[in-house]
C-alpha atoms as a PDB file:
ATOM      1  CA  UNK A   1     101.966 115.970  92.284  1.00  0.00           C
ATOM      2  CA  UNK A   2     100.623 115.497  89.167  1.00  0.00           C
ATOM      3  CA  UNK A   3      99.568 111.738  87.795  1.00  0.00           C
ATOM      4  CA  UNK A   4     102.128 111.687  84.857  1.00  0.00           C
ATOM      5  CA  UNK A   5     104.566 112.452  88.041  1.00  0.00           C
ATOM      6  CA  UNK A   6     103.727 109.485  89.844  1.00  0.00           C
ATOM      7  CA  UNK A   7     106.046 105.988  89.569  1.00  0.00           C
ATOM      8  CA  UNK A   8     103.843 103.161  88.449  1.00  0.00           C
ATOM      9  CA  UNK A   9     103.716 100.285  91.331  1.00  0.00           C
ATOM     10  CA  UNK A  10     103.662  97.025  90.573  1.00  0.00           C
ATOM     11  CA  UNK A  11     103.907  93.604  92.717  1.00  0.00           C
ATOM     12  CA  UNK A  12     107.190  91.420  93.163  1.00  0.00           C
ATOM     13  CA  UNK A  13     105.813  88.113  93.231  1.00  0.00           C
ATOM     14  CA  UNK A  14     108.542  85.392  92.252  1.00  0.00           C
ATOM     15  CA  UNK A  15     111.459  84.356  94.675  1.00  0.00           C
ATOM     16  CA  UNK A  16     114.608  85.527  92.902  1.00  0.00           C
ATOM     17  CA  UNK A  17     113.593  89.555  93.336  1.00  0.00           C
ATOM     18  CA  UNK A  18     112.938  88.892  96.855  1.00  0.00           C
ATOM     19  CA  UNK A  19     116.017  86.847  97.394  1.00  0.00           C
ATOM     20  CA  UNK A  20     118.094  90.205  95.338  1.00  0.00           C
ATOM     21  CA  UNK A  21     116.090  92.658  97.207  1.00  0.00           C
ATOM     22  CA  UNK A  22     117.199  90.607 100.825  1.00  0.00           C
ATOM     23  CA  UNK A  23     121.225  91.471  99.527  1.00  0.00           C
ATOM     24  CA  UNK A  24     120.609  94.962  99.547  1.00  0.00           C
ATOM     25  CA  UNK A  25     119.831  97.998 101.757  1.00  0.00           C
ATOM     26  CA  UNK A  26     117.649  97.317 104.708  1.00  0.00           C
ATOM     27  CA  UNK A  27     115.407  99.564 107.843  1.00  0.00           C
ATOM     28  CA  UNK A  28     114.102  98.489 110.446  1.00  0.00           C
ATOM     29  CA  UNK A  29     111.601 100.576 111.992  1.00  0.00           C
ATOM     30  CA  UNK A  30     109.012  99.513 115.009  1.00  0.00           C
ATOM     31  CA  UNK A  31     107.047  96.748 113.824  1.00  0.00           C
ATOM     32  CA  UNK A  32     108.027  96.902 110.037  1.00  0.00           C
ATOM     33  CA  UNK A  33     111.890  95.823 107.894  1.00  0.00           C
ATOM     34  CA  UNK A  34     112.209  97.641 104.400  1.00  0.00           C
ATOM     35  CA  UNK A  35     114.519  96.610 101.841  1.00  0.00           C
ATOM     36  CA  UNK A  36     115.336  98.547  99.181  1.00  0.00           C
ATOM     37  CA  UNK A  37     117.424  97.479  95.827  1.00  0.00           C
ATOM     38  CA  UNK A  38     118.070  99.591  92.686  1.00  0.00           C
ATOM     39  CA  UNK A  39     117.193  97.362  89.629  1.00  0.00           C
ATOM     40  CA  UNK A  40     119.159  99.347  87.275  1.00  0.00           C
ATOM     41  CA  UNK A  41     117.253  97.814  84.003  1.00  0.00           C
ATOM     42  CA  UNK A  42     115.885 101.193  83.306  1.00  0.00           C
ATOM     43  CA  UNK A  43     112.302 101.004  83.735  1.00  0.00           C
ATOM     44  CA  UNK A  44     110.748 104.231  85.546  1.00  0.00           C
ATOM     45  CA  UNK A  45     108.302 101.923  87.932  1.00  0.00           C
ATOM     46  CA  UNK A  46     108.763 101.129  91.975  1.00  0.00           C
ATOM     47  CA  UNK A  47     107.729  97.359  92.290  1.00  0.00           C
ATOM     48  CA  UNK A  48     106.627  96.158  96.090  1.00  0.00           C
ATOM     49  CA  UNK A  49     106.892  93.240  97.765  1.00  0.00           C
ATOM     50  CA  UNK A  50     105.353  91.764 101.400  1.00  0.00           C
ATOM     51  CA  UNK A  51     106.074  89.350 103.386  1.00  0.00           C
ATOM     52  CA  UNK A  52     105.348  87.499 106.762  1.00  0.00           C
ATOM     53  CA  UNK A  53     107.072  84.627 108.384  1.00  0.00           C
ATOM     54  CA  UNK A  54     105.549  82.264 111.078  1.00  0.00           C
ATOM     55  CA  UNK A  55     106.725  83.768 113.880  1.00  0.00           C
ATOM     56  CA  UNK A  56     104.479  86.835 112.971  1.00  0.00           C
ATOM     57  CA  UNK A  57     101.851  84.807 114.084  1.00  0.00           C
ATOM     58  CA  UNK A  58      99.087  81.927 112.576  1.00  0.00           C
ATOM     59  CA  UNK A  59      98.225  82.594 108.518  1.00  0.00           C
ATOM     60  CA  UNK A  60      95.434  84.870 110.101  1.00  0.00           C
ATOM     61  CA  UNK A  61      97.403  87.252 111.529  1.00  0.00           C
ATOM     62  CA  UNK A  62      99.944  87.082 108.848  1.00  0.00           C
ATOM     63  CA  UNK A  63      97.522  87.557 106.417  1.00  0.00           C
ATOM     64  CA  UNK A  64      96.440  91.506 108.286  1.00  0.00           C
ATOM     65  CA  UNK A  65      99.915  92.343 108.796  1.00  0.00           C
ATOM     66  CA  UNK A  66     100.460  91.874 104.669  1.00  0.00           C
ATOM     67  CA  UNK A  67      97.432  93.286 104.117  1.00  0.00           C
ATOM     68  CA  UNK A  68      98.107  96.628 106.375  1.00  0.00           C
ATOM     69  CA  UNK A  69     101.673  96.715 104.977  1.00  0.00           C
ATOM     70  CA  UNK A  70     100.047  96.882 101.253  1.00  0.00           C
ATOM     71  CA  UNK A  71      97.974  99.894 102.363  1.00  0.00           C
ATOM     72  CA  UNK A  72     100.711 101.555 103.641  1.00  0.00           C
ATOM     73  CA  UNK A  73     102.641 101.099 100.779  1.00  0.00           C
ATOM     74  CA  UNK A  74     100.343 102.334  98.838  1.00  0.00           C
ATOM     75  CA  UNK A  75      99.831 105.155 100.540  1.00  0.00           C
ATOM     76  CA  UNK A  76     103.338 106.277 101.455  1.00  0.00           C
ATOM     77  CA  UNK A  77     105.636 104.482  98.082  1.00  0.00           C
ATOM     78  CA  UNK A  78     104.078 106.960  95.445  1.00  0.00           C
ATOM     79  CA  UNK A  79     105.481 109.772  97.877  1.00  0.00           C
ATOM     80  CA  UNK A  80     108.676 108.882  99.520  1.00  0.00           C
ATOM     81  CA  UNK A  81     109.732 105.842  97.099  1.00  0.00           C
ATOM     82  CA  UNK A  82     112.310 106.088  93.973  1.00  0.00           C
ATOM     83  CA  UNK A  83     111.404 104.809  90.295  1.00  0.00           C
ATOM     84  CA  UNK A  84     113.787 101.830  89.034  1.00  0.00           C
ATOM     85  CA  UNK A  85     113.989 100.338  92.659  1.00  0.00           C
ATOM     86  CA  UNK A  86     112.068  97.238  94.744  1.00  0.00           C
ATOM     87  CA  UNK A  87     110.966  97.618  98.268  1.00  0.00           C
ATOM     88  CA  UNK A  88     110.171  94.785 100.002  1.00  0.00           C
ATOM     89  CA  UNK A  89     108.452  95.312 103.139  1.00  0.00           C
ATOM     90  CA  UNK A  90     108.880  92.840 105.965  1.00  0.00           C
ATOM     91  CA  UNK A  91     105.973  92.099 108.772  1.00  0.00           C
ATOM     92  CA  UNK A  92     107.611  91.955 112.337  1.00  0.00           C
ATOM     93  CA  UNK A  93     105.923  90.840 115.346  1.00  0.00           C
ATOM     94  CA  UNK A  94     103.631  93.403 116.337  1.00  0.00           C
ATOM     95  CA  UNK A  95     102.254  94.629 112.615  1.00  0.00           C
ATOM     96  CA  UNK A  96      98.825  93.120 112.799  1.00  0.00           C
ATOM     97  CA  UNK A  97      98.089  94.967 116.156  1.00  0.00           C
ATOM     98  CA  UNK A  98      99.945  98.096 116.265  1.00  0.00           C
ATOM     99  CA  UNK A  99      97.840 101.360 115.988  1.00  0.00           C
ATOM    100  CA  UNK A 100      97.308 102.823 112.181  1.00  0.00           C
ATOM    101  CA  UNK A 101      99.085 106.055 112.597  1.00  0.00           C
ATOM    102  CA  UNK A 102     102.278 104.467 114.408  1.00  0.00           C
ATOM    103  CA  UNK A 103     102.917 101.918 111.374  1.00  0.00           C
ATOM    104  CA  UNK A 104     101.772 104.591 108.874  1.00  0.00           C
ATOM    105  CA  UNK A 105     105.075 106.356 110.688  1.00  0.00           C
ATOM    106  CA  UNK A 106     107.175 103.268 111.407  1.00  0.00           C
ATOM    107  CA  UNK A 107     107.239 102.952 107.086  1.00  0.00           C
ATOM    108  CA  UNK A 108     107.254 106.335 106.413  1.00  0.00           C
ATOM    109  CA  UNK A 109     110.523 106.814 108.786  1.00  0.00           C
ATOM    110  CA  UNK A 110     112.132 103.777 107.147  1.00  0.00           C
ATOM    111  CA  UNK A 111     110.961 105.113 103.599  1.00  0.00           C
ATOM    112  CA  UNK A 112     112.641 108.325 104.371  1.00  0.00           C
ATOM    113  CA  UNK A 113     115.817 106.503 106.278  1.00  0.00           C
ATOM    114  CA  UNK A 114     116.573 104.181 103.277  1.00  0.00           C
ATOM    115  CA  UNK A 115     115.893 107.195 100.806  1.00  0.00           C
ATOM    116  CA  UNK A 116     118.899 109.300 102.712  1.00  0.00           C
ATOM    117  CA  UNK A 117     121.175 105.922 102.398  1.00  0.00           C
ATOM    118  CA  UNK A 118     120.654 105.733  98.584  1.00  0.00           C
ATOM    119  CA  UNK A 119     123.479 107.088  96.308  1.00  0.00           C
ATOM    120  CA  UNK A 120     122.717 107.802  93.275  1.00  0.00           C
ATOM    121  CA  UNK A 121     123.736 106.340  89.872  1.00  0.00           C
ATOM    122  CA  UNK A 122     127.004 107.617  88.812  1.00  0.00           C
ATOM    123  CA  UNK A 123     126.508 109.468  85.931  1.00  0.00           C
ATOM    124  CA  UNK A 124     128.368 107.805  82.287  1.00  0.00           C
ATOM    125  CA  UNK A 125     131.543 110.344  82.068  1.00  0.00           C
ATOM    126  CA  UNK A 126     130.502 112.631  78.495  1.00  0.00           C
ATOM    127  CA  UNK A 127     132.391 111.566  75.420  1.00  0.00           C
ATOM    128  CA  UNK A 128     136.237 112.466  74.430  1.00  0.00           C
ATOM    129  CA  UNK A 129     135.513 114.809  71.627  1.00  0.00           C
ATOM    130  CA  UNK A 130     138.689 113.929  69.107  1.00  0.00           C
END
Protein backbone atom coordinates (compact mmCIF):
# COMPACT_ATOMS: atom_id res chain seq x y z
CA UNK A 1 0.00 0.00 0.00
CA UNK A 2 1.32 2.92 -1.20
CA UNK A 3 1.09 6.46 0.94
CA UNK A 4 -1.10 8.33 -1.69
CA UNK A 5 -3.35 4.99 -1.00
CA UNK A 6 -3.74 5.55 2.51
CA UNK A 7 -7.11 7.51 4.09
CA UNK A 8 -5.96 10.48 6.09
CA UNK A 9 -7.06 10.03 9.98
CA UNK A 10 -8.09 12.61 11.84
CA UNK A 11 -9.68 13.01 15.54
CA UNK A 12 -13.54 13.44 16.33
CA UNK A 13 -13.42 15.64 19.15
CA UNK A 14 -16.85 17.60 19.61
CA UNK A 15 -20.11 15.87 20.95
CA UNK A 16 -22.51 16.00 18.00
CA UNK A 17 -20.19 13.37 15.74
CA UNK A 18 -20.07 11.17 18.63
CA UNK A 19 -23.70 11.48 19.45
CA UNK A 20 -24.31 10.67 15.11
CA UNK A 21 -21.72 8.06 15.18
CA UNK A 22 -23.74 6.33 18.56
CA UNK A 23 -27.10 6.13 15.86
CA UNK A 24 -25.30 4.09 13.59
CA UNK A 25 -23.68 0.65 13.07
CA UNK A 26 -22.10 -0.85 16.10
CA UNK A 27 -19.45 -4.27 17.19
CA UNK A 28 -18.80 -5.41 20.00
CA UNK A 29 -15.85 -7.46 20.29
CA UNK A 30 -14.02 -8.71 23.76
CA UNK A 31 -13.07 -5.77 25.60
CA UNK A 32 -13.65 -3.10 22.79
CA UNK A 33 -17.48 -1.43 20.99
CA UNK A 34 -16.88 0.11 17.40
CA UNK A 35 -19.21 2.33 15.79
CA UNK A 36 -19.10 3.06 12.48
CA UNK A 37 -21.17 5.96 10.47
CA UNK A 38 -20.80 6.99 6.79
CA UNK A 39 -20.54 10.87 6.72
CA UNK A 40 -21.51 11.14 3.21
CA UNK A 41 -20.02 14.93 2.84
CA UNK A 42 -17.51 13.64 0.44
CA UNK A 43 -14.26 14.02 1.97
CA UNK A 44 -11.81 10.91 1.32
CA UNK A 45 -10.51 10.88 5.23
CA UNK A 46 -11.52 8.17 8.19
CA UNK A 47 -11.90 10.40 11.39
CA UNK A 48 -11.57 8.38 14.99
CA UNK A 49 -12.97 8.82 18.03
CA UNK A 50 -12.32 7.17 21.85
CA UNK A 51 -13.98 6.99 24.58
CA UNK A 52 -14.20 5.63 28.25
CA UNK A 53 -16.94 5.84 30.77
CA UNK A 54 -16.54 5.46 34.62
CA UNK A 55 -17.32 2.17 34.95
CA UNK A 56 -14.08 1.38 32.91
CA UNK A 57 -12.42 2.20 35.88
CA UNK A 58 -10.74 5.59 37.85
CA UNK A 59 -9.40 8.46 35.09
CA UNK A 60 -6.11 6.32 35.36
CA UNK A 61 -7.22 3.43 33.94
CA UNK A 62 -9.46 5.18 31.57
CA UNK A 63 -6.85 7.18 30.47
CA UNK A 64 -4.59 3.50 29.18
CA UNK A 65 -7.58 2.01 27.81
CA UNK A 66 -7.95 5.40 25.38
CA UNK A 67 -4.59 5.47 24.98
CA UNK A 68 -4.21 1.57 23.82
CA UNK A 69 -7.41 2.00 21.75
CA UNK A 70 -5.56 5.05 19.80
CA UNK A 71 -2.65 2.70 19.02
CA UNK A 72 -4.72 0.23 17.78
CA UNK A 73 -6.47 2.40 15.69
CA UNK A 74 -3.75 3.53 14.32
CA UNK A 75 -2.41 0.58 13.55
CA UNK A 76 -5.35 -1.40 12.22
CA UNK A 77 -7.88 1.92 10.64
CA UNK A 78 -5.36 2.71 7.72
CA UNK A 79 -5.87 -1.13 6.81
CA UNK A 80 -9.28 -2.39 7.46
CA UNK A 81 -11.15 1.16 7.76
CA UNK A 82 -13.25 2.99 4.81
CA UNK A 83 -12.58 6.77 3.69
CA UNK A 84 -15.75 9.17 4.26
CA UNK A 85 -16.73 7.24 7.53
CA UNK A 86 -16.18 7.85 11.65
CA UNK A 87 -15.27 5.07 13.95
CA UNK A 88 -15.65 5.60 17.30
CA UNK A 89 -14.09 3.14 19.45
CA UNK A 90 -15.57 2.39 22.84
CA UNK A 91 -13.32 1.16 26.06
CA UNK A 92 -15.17 -1.79 27.88
CA UNK A 93 -14.20 -3.15 31.10
CA UNK A 94 -11.24 -5.10 30.63
CA UNK A 95 -9.25 -2.74 27.85
CA UNK A 96 -6.59 -1.38 30.13
CA UNK A 97 -5.50 -4.98 31.16
CA UNK A 98 -6.15 -7.29 28.42
CA UNK A 99 -3.02 -8.72 26.60
CA UNK A 100 -1.73 -6.58 23.33
CA UNK A 101 -2.29 -9.17 20.73
CA UNK A 102 -5.96 -10.14 21.99
CA UNK A 103 -7.22 -6.34 21.69
CA UNK A 104 -5.03 -5.85 18.58
CA UNK A 105 -7.63 -8.88 17.42
CA UNK A 106 -10.73 -7.91 19.41
CA UNK A 107 -10.58 -4.38 16.89
CA UNK A 108 -9.36 -5.93 14.06
CA UNK A 109 -12.42 -8.61 14.18
CA UNK A 110 -14.86 -5.76 14.80
CA UNK A 111 -13.04 -3.63 11.98
CA UNK A 112 -13.54 -6.47 9.66
CA UNK A 113 -17.28 -7.37 11.15
CA UNK A 114 -18.58 -3.75 10.67
CA UNK A 115 -16.71 -3.57 7.19
CA UNK A 116 -18.92 -6.84 5.94
CA UNK A 117 -22.20 -4.91 7.43
CA UNK A 118 -21.50 -1.76 5.32
CA UNK A 119 -23.50 -1.30 2.04
CA UNK A 120 -22.31 0.74 -0.14
CA UNK A 121 -23.52 4.09 -1.56
CA UNK A 122 -26.05 3.58 -4.17
CA UNK A 123 -24.72 4.76 -7.14
CA UNK A 124 -26.77 8.29 -8.84
CA UNK A 125 -28.83 6.37 -11.79
CA UNK A 126 -26.80 7.91 -15.33
CA UNK A 127 -28.70 10.62 -17.11
CA UNK A 128 -31.91 10.19 -19.58
CA UNK A 129 -30.20 11.05 -22.78
CA UNK A 130 -33.29 13.01 -24.75
Amino acid sequence: MTEASIPKIERIKVRPDFLAAAKAASCSRGAVVVQARDRADGRETIRAGFTATKRVGGSVVRNRAKRRLREAARRLLPLLGRAGYDYVFIARGGTALRPWERLLDDVKSALISLAANQVPAPAAPPAASR
